[in-house]
C-alpha atoms as a PDB file:
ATOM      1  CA  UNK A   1       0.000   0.000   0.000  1.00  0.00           C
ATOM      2  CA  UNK A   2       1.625   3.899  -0.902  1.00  0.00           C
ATOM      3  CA  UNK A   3       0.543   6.900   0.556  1.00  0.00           C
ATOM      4  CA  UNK A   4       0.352  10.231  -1.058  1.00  0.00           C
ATOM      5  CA  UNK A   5       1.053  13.404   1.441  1.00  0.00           C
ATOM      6  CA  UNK A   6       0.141  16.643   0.069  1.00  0.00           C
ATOM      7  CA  UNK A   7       0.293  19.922   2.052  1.00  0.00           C
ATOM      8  CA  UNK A   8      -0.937  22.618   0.841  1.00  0.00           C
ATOM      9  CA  UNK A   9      -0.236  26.190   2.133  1.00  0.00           C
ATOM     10  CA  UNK A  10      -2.296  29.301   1.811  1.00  0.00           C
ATOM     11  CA  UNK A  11      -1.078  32.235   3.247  1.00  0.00           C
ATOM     12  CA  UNK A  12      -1.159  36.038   3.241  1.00  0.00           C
ATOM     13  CA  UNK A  13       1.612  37.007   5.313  1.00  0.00           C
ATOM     14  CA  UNK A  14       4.717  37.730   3.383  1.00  0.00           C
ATOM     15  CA  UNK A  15       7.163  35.066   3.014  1.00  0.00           C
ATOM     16  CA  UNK A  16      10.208  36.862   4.384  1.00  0.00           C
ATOM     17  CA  UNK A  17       7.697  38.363   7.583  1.00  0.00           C
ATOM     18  CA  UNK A  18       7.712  37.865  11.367  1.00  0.00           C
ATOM     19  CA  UNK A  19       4.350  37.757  13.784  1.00  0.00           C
ATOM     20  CA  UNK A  20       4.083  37.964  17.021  1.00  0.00           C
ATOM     21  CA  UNK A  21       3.490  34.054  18.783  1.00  0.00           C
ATOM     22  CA  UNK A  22       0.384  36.228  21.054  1.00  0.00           C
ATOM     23  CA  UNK A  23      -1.928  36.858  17.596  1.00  0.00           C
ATOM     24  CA  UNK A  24      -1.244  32.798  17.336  1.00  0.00           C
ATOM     25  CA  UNK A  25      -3.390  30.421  18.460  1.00  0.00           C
ATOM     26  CA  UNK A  26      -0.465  27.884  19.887  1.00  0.00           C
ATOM     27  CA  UNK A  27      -0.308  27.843  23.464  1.00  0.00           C
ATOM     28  CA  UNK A  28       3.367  29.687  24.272  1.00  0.00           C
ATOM     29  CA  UNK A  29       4.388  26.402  26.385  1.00  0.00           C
ATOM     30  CA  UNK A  30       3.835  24.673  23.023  1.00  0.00           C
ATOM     31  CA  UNK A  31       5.637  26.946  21.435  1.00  0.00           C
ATOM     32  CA  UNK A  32       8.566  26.947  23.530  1.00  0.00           C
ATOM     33  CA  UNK A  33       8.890  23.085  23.469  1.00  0.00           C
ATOM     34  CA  UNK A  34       8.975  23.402  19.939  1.00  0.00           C
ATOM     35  CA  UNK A  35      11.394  25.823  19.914  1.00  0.00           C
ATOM     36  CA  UNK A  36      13.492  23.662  22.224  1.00  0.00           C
ATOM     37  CA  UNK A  37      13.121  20.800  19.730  1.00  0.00           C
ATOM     38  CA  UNK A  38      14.478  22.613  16.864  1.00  0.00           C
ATOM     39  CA  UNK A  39      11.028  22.463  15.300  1.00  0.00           C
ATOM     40  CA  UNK A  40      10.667  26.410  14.725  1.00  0.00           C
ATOM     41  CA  UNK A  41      12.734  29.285  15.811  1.00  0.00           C
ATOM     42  CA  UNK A  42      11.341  32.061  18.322  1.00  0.00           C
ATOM     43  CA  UNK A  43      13.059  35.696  18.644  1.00  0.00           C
ATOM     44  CA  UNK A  44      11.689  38.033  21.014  1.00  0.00           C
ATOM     45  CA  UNK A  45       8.099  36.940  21.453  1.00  0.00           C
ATOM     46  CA  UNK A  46       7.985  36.634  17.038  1.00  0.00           C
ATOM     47  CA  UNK A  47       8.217  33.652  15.080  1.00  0.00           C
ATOM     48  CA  UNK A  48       9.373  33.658  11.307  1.00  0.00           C
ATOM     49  CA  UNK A  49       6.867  32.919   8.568  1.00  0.00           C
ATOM     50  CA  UNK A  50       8.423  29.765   7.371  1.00  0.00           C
ATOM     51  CA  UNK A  51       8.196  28.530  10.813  1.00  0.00           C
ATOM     52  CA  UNK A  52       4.754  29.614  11.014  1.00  0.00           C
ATOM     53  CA  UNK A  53       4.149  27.605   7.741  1.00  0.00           C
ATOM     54  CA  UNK A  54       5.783  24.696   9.352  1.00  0.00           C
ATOM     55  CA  UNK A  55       3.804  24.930  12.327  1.00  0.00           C
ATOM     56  CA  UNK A  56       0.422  24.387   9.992  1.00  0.00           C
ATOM     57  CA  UNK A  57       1.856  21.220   8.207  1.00  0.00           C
ATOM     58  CA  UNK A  58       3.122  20.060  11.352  1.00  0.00           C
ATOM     59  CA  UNK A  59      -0.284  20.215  13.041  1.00  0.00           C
ATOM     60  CA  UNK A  60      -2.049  19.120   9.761  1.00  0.00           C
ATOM     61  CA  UNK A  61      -0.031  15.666   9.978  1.00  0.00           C
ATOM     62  CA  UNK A  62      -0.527  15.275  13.368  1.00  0.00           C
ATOM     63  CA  UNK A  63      -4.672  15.586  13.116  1.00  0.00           C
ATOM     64  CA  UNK A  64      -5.058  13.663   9.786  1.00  0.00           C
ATOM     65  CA  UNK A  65      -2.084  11.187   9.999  1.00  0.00           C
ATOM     66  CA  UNK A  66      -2.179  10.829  13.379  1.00  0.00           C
ATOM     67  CA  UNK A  67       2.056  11.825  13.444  1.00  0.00           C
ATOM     68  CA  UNK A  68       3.460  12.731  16.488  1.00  0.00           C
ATOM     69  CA  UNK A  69       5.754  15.591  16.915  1.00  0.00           C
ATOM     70  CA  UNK A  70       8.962  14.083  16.567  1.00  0.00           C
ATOM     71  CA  UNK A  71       7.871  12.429  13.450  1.00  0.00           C
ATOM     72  CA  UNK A  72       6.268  15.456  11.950  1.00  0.00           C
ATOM     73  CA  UNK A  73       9.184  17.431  13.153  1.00  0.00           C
ATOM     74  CA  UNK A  74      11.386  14.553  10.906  1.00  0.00           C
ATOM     75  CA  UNK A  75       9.113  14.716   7.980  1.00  0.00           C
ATOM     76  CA  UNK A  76       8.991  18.493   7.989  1.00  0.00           C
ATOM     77  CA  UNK A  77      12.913  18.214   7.543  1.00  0.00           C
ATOM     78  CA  UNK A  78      12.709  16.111   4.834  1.00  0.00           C
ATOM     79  CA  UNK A  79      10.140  18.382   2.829  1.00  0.00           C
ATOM     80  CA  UNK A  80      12.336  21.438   3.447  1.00  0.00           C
ATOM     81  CA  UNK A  81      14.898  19.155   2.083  1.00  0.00           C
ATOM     82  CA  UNK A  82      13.275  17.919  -0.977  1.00  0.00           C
ATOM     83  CA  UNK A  83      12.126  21.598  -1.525  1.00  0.00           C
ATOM     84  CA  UNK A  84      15.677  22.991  -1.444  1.00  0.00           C
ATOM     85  CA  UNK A  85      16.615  19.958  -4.038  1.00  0.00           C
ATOM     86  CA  UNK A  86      14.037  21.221  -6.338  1.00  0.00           C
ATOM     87  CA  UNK A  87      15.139  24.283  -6.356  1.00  0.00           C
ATOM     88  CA  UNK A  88      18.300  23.003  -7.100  1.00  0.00           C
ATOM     89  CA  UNK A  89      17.029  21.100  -9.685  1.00  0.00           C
ATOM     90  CA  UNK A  90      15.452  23.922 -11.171  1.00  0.00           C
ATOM     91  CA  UNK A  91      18.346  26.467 -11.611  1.00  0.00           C
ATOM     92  CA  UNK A  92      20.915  24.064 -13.053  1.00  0.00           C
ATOM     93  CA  UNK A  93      18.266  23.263 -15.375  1.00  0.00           C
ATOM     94  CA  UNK A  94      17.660  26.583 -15.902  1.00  0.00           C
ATOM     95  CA  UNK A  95      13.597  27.292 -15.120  1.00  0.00           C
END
């Protein structure tokens, strides 16, 4: 049996942006065991918007796949990867 994962993203705040973890609706706790975990990065009270995004995907997994954190937080590592190899992809191919 194969399984498909998909995450989608939609998302108005500006990819290169930082919001403030209080407009969130993450408990801070949650949010600072994260942060211990490597999972996203938070500077003075503000989390990055890639971060943010991975927050989302993380917490998609977890309610539809039934992931836990660690997992998510592996998986999440190995999309960033597979997105940066794309990319790579991409210029030496010259898109």
């Amino acid at each position: 049996m194969k399984y498909r994962i998909q995450i989608y993203q939609k998302s108005t705040i500006e990819s290169d942006a930082w919001v403030s973890i209080h407009a969130l609706d993450y408990h801070p706790e949650l949010l600072e065991r994260l942060t211990l975990l490597g999972i996203i990065t938070v500077k003075d009270e503000m989390i990055h918007s890639h971060d943010l995004a991975r927050l989302r995907k993380l917490f998609h997994m977890r309610s539809c796949l039934g992931v836990n954190i660690t997992g998510a937080a592996i998986i999440l590592d190995l999309l960033d990867r597979v997105e940066e190899l794309q990319k790579e992809i991409r210029h030496l191919r010259g898109y």
